[in-house]
C-alpha atoms as a PDB file:
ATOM      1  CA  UNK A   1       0.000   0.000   0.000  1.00  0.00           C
ATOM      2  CA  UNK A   2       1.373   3.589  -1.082  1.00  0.00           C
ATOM      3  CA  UNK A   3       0.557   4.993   2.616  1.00  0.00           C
ATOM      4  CA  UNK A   4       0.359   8.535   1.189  1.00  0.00           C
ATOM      5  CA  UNK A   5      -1.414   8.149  -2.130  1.00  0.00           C
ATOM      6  CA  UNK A   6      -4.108   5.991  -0.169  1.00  0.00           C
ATOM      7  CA  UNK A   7      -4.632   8.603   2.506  1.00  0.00           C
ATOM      8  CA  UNK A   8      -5.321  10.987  -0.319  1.00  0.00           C
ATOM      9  CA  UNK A   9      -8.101   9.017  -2.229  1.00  0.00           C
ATOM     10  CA  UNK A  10      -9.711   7.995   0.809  1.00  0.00           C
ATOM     11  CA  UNK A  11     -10.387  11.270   1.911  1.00  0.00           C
ATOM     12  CA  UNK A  12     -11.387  12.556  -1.699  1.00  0.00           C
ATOM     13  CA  UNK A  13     -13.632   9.523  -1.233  1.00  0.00           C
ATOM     14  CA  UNK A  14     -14.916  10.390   1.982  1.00  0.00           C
ATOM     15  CA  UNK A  15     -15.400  14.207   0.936  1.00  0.00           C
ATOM     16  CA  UNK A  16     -17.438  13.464  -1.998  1.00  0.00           C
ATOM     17  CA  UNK A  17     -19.454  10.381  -0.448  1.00  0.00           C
ATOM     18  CA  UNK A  18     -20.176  12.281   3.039  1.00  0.00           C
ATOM     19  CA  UNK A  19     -20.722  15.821   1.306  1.00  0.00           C
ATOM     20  CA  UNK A  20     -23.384  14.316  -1.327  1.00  0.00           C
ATOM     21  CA  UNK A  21     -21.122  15.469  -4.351  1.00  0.00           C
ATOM     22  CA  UNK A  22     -23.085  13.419  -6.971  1.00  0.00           C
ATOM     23  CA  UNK A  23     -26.253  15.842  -5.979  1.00  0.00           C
ATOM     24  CA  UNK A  24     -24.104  19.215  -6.370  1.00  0.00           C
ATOM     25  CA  UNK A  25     -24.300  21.213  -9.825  1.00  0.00           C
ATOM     26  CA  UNK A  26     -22.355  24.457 -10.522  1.00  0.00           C
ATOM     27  CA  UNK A  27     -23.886  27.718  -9.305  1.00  0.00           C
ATOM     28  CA  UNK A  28     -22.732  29.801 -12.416  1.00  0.00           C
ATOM     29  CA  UNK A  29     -24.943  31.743 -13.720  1.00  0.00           C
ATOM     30  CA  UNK A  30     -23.038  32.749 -17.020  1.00  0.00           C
ATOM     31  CA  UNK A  31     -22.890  30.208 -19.817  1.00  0.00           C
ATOM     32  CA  UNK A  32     -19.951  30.524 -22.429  1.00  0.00           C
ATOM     33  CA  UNK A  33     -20.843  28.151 -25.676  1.00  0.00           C
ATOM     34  CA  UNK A  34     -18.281  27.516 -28.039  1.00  0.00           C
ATOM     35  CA  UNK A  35     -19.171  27.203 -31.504  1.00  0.00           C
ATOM     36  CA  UNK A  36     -19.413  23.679 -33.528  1.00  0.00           C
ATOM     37  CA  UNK A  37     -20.115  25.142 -36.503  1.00  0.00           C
ATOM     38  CA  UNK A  38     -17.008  27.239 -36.772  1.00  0.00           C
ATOM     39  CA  UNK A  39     -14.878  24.140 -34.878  1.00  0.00           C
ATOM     40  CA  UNK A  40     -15.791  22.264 -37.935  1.00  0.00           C
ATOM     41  CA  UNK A  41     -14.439  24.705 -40.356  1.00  0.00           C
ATOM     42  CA  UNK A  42     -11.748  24.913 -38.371  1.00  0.00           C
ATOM     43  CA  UNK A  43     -10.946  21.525 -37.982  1.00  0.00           C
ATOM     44  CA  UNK A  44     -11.706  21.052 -42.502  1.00  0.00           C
ATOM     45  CA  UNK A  45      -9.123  23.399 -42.827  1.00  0.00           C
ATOM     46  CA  UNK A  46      -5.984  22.371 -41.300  1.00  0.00           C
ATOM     47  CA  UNK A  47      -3.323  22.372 -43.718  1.00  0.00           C
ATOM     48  CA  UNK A  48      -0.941  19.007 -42.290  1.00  0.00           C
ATOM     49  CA  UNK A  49      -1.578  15.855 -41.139  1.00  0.00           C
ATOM     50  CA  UNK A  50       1.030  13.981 -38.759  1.00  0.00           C
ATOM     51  CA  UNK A  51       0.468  10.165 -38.182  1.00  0.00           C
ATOM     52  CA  UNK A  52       0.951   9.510 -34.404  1.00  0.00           C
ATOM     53  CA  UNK A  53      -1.161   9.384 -31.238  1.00  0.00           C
ATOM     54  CA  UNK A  54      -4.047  11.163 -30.973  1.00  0.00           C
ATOM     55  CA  UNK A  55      -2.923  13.917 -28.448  1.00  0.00           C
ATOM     56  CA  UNK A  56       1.015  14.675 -29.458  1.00  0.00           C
ATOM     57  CA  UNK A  57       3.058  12.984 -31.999  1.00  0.00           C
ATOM     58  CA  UNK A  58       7.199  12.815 -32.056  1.00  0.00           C
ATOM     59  CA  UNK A  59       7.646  15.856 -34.348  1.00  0.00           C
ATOM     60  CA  UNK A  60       5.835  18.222 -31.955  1.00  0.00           C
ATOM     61  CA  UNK A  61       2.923  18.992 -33.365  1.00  0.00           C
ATOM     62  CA  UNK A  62      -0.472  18.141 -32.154  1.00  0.00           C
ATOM     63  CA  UNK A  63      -3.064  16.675 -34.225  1.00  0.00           C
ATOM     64  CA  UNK A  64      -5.661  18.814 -32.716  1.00  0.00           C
ATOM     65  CA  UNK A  65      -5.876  21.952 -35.198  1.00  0.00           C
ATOM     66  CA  UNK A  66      -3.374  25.289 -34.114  1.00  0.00           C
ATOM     67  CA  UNK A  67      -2.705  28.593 -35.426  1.00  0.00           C
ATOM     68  CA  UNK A  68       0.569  26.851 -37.299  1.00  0.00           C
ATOM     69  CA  UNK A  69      -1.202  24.069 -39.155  1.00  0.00           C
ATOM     70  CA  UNK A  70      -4.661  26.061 -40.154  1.00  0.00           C
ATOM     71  CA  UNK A  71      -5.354  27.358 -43.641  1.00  0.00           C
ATOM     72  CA  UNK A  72      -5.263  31.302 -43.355  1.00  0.00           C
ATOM     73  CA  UNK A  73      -7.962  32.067 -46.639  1.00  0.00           C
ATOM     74  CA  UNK A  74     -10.882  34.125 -46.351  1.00  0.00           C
ATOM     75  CA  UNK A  75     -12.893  31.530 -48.025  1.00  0.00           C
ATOM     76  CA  UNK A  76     -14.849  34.646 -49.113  1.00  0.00           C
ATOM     77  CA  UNK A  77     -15.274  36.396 -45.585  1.00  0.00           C
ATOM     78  CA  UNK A  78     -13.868  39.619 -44.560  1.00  0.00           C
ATOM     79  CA  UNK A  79     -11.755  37.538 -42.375  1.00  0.00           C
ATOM     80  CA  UNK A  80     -10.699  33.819 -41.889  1.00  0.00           C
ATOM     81  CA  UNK A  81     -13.172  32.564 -39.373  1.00  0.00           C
ATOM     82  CA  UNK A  82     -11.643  29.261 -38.770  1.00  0.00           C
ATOM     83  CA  UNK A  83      -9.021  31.662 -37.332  1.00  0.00           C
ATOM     84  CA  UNK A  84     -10.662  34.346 -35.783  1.00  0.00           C
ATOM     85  CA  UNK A  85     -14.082  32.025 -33.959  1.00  0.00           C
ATOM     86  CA  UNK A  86     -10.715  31.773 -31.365  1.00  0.00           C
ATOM     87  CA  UNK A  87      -9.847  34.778 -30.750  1.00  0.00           C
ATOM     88  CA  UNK A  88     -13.434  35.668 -29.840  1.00  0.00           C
ATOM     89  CA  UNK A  89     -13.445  32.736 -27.647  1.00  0.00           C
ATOM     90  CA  UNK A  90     -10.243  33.350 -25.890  1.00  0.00           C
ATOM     91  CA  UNK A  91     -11.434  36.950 -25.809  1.00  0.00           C
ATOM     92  CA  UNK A  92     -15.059  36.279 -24.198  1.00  0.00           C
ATOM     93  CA  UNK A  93     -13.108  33.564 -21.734  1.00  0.00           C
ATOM     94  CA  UNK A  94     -10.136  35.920 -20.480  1.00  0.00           C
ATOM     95  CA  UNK A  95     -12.889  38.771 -19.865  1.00  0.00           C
ATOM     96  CA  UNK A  96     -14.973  36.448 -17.894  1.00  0.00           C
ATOM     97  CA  UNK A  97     -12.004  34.851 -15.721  1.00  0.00           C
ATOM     98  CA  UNK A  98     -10.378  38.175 -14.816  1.00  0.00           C
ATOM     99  CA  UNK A  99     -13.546  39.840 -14.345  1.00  0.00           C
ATOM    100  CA  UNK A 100     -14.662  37.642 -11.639  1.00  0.00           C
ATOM    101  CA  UNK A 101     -17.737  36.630 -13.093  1.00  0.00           C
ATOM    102  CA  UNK A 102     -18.585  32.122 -12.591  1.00  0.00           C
ATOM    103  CA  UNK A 103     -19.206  30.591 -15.936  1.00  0.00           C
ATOM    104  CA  UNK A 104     -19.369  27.079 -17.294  1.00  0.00           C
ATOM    105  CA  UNK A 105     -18.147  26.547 -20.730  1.00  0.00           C
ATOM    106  CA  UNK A 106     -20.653  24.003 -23.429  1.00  0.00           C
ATOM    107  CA  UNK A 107     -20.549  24.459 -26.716  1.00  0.00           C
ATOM    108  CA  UNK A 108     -23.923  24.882 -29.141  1.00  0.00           C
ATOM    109  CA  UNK A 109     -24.572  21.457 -29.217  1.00  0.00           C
ATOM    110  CA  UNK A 110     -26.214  21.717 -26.071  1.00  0.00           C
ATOM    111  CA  UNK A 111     -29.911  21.483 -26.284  1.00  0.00           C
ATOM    112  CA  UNK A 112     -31.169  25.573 -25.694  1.00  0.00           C
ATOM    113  CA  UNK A 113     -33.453  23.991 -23.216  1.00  0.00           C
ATOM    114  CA  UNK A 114     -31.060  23.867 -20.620  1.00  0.00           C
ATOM    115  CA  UNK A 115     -30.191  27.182 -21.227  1.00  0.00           C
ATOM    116  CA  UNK A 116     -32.302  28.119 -19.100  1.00  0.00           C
ATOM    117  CA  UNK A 117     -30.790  27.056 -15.911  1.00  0.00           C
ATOM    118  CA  UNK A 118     -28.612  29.884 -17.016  1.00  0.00           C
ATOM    119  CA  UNK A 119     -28.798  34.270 -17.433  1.00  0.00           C
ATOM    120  CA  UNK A 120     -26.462  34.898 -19.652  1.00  0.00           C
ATOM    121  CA  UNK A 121     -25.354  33.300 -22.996  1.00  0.00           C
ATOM    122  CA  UNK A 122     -22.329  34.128 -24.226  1.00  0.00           C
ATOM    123  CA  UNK A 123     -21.409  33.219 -28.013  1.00  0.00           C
ATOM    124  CA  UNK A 124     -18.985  34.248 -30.366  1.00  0.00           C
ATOM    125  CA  UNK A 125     -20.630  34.821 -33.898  1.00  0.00           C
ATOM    126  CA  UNK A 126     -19.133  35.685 -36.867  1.00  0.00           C
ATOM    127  CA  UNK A 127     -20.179  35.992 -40.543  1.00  0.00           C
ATOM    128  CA  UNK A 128     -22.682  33.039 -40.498  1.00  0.00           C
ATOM    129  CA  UNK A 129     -24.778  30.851 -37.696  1.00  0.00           C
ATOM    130  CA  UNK A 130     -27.004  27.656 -37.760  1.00  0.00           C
ATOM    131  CA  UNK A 131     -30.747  29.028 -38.390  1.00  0.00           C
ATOM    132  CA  UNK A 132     -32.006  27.401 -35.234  1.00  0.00           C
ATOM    133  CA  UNK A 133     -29.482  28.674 -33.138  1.00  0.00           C
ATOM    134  CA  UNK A 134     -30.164  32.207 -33.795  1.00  0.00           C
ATOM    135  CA  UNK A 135     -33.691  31.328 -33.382  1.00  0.00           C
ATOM    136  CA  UNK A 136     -32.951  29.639 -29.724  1.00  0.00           C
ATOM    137  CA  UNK A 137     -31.189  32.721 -29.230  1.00  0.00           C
ATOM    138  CA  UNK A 138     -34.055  34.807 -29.599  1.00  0.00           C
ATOM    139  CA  UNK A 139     -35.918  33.377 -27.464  1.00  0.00           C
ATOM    140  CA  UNK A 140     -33.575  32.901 -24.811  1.00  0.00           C
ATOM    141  CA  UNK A 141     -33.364  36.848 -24.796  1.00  0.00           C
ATOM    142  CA  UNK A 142     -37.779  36.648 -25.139  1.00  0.00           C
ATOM    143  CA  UNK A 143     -37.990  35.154 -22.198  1.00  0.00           C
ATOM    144  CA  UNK A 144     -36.213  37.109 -20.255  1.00  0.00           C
ATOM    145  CA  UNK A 145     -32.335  36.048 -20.560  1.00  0.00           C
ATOM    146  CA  UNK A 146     -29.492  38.025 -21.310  1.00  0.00           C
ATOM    147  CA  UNK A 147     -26.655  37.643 -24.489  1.00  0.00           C
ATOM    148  CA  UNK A 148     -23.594  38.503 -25.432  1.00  0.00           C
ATOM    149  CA  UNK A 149     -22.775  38.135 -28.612  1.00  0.00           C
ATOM    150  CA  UNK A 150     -20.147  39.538 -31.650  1.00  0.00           C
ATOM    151  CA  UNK A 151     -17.527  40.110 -33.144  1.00  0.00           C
ATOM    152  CA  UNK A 152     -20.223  40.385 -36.078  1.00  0.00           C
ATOM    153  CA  UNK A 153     -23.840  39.778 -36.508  1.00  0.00           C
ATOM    154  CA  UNK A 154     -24.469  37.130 -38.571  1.00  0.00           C
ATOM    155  CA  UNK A 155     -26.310  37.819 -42.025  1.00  0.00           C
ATOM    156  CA  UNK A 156     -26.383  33.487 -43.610  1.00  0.00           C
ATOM    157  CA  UNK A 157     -27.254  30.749 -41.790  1.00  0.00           C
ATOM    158  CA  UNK A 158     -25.090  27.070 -41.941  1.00  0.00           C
ATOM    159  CA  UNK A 159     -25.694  26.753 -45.422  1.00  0.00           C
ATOM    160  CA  UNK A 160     -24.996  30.224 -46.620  1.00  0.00           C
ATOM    161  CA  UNK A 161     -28.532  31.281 -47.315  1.00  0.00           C
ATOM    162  CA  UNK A 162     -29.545  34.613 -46.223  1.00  0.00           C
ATOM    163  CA  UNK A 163     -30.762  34.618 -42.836  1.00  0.00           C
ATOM    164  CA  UNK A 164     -30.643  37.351 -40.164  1.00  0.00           C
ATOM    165  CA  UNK A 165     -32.752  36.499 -37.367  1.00  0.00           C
ATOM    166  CA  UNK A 166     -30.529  37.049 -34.806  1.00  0.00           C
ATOM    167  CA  UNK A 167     -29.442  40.515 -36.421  1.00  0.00           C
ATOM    168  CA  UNK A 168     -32.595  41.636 -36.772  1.00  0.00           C
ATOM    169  CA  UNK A 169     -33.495  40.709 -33.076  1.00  0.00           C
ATOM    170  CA  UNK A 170     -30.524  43.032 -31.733  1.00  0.00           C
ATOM    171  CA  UNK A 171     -30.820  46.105 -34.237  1.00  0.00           C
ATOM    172  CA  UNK A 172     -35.041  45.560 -32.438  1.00  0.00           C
ATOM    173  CA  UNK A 173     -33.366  47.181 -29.512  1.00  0.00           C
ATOM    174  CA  UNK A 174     -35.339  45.010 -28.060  1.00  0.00           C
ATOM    175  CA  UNK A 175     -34.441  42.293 -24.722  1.00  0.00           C
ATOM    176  CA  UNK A 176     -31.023  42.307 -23.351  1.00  0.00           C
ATOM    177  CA  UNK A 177     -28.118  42.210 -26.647  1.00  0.00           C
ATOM    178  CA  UNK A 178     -24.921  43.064 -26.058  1.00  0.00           C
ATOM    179  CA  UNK A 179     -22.328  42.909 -28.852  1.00  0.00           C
ATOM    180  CA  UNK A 180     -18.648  42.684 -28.463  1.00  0.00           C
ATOM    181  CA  UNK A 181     -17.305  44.211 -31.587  1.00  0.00           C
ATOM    182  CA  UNK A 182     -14.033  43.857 -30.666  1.00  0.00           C
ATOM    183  CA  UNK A 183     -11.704  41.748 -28.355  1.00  0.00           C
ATOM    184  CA  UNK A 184     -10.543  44.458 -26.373  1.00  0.00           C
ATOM    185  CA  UNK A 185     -14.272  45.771 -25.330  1.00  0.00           C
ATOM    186  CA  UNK A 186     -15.250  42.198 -24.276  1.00  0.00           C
ATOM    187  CA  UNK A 187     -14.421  42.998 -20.188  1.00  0.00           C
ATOM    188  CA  UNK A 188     -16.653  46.200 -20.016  1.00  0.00           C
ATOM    189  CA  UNK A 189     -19.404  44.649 -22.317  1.00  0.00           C
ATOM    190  CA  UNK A 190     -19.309  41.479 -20.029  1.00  0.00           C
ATOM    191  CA  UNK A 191     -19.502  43.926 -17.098  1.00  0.00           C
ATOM    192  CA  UNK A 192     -22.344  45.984 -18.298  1.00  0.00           C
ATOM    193  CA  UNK A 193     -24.145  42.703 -19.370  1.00  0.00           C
ATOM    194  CA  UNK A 194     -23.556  41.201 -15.538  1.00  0.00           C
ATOM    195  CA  UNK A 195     -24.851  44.468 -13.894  1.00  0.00           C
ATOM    196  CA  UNK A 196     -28.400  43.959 -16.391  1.00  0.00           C
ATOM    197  CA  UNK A 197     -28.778  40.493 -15.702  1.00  0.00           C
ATOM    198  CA  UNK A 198     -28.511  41.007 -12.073  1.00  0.00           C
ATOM    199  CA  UNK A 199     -25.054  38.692 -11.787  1.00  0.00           C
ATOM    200  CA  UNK A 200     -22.801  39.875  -9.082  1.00  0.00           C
ATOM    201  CA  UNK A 201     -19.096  39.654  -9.643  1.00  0.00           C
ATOM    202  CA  UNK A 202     -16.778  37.412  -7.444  1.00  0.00           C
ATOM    203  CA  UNK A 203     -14.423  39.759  -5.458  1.00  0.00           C
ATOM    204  CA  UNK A 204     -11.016  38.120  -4.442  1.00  0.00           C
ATOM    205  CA  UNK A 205      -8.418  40.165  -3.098  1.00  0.00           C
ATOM    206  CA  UNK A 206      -5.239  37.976  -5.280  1.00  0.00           C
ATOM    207  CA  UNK A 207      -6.692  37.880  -8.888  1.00  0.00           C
ATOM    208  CA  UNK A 208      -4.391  33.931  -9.325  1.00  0.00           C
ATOM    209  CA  UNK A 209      -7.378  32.411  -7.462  1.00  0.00           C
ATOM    210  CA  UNK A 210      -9.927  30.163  -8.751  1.00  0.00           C
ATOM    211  CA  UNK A 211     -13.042  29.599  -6.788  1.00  0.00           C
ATOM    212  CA  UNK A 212     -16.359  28.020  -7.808  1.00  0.00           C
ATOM    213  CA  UNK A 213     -20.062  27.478  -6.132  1.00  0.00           C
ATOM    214  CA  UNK A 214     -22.168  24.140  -6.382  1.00  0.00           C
ATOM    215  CA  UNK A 215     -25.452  23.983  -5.478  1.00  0.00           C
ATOM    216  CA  UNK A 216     -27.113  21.412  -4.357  1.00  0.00           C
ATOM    217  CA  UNK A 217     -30.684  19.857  -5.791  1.00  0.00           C
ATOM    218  CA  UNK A 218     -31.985  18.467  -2.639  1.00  0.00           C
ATOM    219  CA  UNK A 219     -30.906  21.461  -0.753  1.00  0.00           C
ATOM    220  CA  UNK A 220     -31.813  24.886  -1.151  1.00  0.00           C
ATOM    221  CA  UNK A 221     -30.104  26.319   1.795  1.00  0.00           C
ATOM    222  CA  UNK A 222     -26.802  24.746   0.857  1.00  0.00           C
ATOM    223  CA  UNK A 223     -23.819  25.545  -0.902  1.00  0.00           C
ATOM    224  CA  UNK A 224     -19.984  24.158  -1.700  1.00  0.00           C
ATOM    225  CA  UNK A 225     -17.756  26.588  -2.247  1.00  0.00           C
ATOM    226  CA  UNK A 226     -14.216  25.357  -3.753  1.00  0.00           C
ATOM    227  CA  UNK A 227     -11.418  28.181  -3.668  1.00  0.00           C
ATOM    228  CA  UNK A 228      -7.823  26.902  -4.976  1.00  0.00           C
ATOM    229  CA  UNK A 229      -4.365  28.656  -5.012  1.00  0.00           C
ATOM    230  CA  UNK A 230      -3.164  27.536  -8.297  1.00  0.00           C
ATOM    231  CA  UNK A 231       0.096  29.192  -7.555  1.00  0.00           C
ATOM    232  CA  UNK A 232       3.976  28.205  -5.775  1.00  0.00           C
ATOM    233  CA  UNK A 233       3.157  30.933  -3.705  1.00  0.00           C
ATOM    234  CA  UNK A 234       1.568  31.159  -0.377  1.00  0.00           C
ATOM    235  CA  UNK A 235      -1.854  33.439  -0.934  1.00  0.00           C
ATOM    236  CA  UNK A 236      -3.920  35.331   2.243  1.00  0.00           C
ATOM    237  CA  UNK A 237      -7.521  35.058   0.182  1.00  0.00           C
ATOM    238  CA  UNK A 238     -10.236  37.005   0.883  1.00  0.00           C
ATOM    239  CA  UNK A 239     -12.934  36.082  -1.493  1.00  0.00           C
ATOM    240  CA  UNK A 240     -16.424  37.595  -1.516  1.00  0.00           C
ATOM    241  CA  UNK A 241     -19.374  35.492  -1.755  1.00  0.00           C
ATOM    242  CA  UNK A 242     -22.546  35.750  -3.551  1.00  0.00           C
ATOM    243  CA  UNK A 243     -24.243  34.934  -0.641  1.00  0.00           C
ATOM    244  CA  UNK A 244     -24.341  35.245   3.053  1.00  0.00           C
ATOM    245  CA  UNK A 245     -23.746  31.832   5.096  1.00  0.00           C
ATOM    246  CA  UNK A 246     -24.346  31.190   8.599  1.00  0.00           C
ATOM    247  CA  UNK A 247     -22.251  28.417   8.695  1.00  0.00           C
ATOM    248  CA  UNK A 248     -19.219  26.910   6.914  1.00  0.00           C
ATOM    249  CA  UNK A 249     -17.650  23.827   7.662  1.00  0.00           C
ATOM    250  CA  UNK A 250     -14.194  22.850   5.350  1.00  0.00           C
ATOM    251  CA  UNK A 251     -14.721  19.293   3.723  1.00  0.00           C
ATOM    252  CA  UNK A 252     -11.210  18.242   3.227  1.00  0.00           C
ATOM    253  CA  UNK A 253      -9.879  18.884   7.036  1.00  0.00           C
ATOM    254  CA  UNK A 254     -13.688  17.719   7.996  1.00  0.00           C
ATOM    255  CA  UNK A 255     -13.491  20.879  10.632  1.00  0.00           C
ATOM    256  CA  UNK A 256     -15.418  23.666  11.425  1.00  0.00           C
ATOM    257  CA  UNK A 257     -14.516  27.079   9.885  1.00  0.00           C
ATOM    258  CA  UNK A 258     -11.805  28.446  11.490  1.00  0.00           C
ATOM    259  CA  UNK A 259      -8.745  30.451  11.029  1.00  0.00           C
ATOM    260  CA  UNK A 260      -6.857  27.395   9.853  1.00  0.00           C
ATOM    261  CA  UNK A 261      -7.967  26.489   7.182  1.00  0.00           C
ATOM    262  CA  UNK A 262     -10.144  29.480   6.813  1.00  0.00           C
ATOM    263  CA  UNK A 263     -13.408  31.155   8.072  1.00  0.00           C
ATOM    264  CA  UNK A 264     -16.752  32.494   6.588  1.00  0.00           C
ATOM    265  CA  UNK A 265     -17.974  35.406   7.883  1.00  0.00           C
ATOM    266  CA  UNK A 266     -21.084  36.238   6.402  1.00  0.00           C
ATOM    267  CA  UNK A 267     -20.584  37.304   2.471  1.00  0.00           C
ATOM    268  CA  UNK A 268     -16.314  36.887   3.599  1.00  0.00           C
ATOM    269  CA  UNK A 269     -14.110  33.829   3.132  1.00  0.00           C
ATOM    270  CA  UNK A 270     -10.865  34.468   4.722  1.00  0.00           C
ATOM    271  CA  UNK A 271      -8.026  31.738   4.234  1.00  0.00           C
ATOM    272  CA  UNK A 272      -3.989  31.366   4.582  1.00  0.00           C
ATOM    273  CA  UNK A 273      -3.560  29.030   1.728  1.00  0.00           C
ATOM    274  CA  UNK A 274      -0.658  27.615   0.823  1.00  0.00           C
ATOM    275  CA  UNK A 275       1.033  26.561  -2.414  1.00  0.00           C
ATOM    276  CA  UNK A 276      -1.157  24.408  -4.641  1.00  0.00           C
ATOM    277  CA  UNK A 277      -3.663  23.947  -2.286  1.00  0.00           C
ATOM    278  CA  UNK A 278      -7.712  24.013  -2.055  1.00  0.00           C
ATOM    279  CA  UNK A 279     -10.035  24.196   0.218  1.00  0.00           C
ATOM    280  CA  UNK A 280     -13.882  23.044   0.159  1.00  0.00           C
ATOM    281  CA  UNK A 281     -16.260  25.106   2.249  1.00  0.00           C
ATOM    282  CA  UNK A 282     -20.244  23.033   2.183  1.00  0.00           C
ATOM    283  CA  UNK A 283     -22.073  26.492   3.921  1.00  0.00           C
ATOM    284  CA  UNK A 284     -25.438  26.541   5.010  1.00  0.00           C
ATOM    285  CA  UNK A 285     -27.178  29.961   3.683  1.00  0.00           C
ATOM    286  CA  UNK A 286     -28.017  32.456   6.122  1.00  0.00           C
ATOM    287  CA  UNK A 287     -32.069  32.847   7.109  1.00  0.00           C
END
């Protein structure tokens, strides 16, 4: 028995069996969807093939498609989208991470009806999108949603037919559209698109740390909070929460909030983490 490796996995074991983990889902209320469409183009327009493994072969280069192995035409666009559907997404996923704001990351594959567990959609869309996806965004913003969308408005649909639904929808002025026209507005648009949709920011006073919220379906008045120092450094967090908790116990010690590991303090989490470390706080919402 590897004394130290079994410790480990018996108290990841123990966390997840005694905290209910397989009943926990992620409190974000920002969904980021990557686009299959322009994957696909992406992916019919690399350049080189290597044989090898599927994740790296000998010579370096990965079979997955990169900037070095993709075909830079137009193929009649202003711009190569098979190039540029990642810069929005890099662009839309840096804004989100260093503005604080919890998101999960799909891709438009997922079925719009679980959108809806969501506020926000955020999409990159560029010179043409699937028909029924600008519909579903439509009505996502209909009902009440919020999305954030760009660098361009799409005017075709999948098959390069004219279609502008989802133009036509945000030039309305109608429902909550906001469109990132360029990479370097994506932060304040995401910001201004938070503040309408009601989603609060997470504050953290070192920007290096990660921290997510699961909620749990059996429990209204509970939450697990996860906050990791992804660092070699030593990191005195203070993290705000987007709630208030009355309680806080840590799952991987097993003890109460306290100043080792940490403490919640209504809306505060205060911890002295060290390197490469996490801690797992299951809190109990405050009345």
């Amino acid at each position: 028995m590897r004394e130290d490796h079994a410790e480990m996995f018996g108290n990841a074991n123990r966390m997840q069996s005694e905290g209910s983990f397989t009943g926990l889902r992620r409190d974000a209320k920002v969904l980021l969807l990557a686009n299959r469409e322009y994957d696909r183009l992406e992916a019919a327009s690399v350049l080189v093939s290597f044989p090898g493994d599927f994740l790296e072969t000998p010579s370096g280069f990965s079979e997955y498609a990169n900037p070095l192995t993709i075909s830079e035409e137009t193929l009649g666009f202003d711009a190569p989208v098979q190039l540029e559907k990642s810069k929005a997404f890099g662009a839309y996923f840096e804004a989100l991470s260093a503005g604080g704001h919890d998101f999960v990351i799909s891709d438009t594959d997922l079925d719009p009806a679980r959108w809806g567990e969501r506020r926000i959609i955020v999409l990159p869309t560029l010179d043409y999108l699937d028909e029924k996806t600008q519909q579903s965004l439509v009505d996502f913003v209909a009902g009440g949603g919020c999305a954030v969308v760009g660098p361009k408005l799409p005017e075709l649909d999948s098959l390069m037919n004219p279609c502008t639904i989802l133009k036509d929808a945000v030039e309305s002025g109608q429902g909550k559209w906001f469109v990132v026209k360029d990479g370097d507005d994506a932060a304040s648009v995401l910001d201004q698109a938070c503040t309408a949709a009601e989603v609060d920011a997470v504050r953290k006073s070192d920007a290096r740390l990660d921290m997510v919220v699961h909620a749990d379906l059996a429990d209204e008045e509970r939450r697990v909070v996860f906050v990791a120092n992804p660092t070699a450094e030593a990191i005195e967090a203070r993290v705000e929460l987007p709630f208030e908790a009355d309680k806080a116990t840590e799952l991987w010690s097993g003890q109460p909030g306290t100043v080792q590991p940490g403490t919640v303090q209504g809306s505060q989490l205060l911890a002295s983490m060290p390197a490469y470390s996490i801690n797992v706080y299951d809190c109990s919402l405050k009345s």
